[in-house]
C-alpha atoms as a PDB file:
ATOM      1  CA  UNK A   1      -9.698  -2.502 -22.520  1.00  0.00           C
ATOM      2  CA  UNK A   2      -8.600  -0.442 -19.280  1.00  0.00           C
ATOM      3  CA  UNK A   3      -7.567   3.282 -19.891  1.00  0.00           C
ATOM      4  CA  UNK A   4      -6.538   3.260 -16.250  1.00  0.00           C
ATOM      5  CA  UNK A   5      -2.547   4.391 -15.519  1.00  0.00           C
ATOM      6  CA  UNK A   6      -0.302   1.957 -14.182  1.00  0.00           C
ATOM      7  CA  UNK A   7       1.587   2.953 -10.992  1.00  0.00           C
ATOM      8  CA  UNK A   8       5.070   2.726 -11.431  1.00  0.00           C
ATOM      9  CA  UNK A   9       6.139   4.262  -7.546  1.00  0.00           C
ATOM     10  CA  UNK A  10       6.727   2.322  -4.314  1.00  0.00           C
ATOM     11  CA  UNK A  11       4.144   1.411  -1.255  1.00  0.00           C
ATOM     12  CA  UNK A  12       3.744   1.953   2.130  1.00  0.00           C
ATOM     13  CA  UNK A  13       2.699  -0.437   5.064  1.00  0.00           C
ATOM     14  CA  UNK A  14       0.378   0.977   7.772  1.00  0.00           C
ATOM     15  CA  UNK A  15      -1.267  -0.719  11.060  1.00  0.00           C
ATOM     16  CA  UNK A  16      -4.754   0.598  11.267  1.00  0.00           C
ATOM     17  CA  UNK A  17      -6.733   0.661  14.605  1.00  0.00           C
ATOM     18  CA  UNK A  18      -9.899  -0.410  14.155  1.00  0.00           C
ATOM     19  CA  UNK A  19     -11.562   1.735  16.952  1.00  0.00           C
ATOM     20  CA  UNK A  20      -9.489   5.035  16.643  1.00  0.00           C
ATOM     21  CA  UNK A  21      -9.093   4.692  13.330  1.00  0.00           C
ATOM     22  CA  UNK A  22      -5.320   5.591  13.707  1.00  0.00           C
ATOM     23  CA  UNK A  23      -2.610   5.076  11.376  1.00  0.00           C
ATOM     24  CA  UNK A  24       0.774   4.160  12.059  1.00  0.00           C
ATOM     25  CA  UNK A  25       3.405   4.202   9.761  1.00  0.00           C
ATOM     26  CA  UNK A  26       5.535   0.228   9.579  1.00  0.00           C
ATOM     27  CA  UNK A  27       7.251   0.752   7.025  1.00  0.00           C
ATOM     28  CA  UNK A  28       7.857   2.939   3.553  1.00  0.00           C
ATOM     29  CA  UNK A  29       9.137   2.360   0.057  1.00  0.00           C
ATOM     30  CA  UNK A  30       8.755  -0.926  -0.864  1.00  0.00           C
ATOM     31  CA  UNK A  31       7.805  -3.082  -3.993  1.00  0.00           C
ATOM     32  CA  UNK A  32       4.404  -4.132  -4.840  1.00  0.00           C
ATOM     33  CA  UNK A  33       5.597  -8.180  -3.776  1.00  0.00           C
ATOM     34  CA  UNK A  34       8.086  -6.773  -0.719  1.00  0.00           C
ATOM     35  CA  UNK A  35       4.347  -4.869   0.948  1.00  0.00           C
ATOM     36  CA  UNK A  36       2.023  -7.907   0.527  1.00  0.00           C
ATOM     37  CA  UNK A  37       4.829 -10.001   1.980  1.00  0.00           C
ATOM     38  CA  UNK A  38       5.427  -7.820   4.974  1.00  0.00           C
ATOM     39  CA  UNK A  39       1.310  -7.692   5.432  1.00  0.00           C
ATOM     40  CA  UNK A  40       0.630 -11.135   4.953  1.00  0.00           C
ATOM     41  CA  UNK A  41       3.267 -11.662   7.668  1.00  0.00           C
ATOM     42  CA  UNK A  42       1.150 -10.300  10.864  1.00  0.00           C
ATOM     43  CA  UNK A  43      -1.441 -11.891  12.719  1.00  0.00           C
ATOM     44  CA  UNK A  44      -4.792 -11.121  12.707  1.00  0.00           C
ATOM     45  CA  UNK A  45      -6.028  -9.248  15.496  1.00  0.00           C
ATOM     46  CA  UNK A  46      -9.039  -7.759  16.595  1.00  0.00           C
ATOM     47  CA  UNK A  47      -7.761  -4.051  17.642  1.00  0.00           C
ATOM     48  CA  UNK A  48      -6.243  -3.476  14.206  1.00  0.00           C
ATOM     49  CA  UNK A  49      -5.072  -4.178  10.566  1.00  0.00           C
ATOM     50  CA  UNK A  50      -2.305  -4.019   8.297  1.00  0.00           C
ATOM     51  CA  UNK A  51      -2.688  -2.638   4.842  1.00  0.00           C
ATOM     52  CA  UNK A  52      -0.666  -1.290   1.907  1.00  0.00           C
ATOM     53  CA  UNK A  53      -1.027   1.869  -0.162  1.00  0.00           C
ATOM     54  CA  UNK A  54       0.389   3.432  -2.525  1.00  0.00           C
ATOM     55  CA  UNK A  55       3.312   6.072  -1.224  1.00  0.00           C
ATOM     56  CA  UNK A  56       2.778   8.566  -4.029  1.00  0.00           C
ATOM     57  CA  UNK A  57      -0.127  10.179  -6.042  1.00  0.00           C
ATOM     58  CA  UNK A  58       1.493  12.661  -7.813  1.00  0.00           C
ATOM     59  CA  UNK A  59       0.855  12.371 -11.931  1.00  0.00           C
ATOM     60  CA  UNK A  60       4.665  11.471 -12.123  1.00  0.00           C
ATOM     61  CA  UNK A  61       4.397   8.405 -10.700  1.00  0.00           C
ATOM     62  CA  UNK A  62       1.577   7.043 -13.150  1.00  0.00           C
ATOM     63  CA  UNK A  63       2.243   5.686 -16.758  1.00  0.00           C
ATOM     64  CA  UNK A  64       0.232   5.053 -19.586  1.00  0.00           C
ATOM     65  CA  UNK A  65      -0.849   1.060 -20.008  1.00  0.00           C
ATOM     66  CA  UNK A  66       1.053  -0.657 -23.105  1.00  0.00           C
ATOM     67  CA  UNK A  67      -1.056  -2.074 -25.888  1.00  0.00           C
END
């Protein structure tokens, strides 16, 4: 079994250049499902990517799993 928390807060989407390594900001405080969405919905393109993250890391935000 996992002893790892479960995130319970929202995510971010950023674009990542690839060269710079520069992160903008798309969009903030969505669902796990509403951020893979909005990813999944770009292109691909060679000068940069589109992740998720999580917004928060603060303790607060991180549950212990149910058994």
């Amino acid at each position: 079994m996992s002893n790892e928390k479960q995130y319970t807060g929202t995510y971010k989407v950023l674009k990542v250049f690839r060269k710079s390594h520069r992160r903008e900001v798309i969009s903030r405080g969505l669902t796990f499902d509403e951020a893979r969405a909005l990813v999944n919905s770009y292109p691909s393109s060679n000068r940069s990517m589109v992740i998720f993250t999580k917004q928060y890391y603060a303790d607060k935000y991180f549950t212990e799993p149910k058994n």
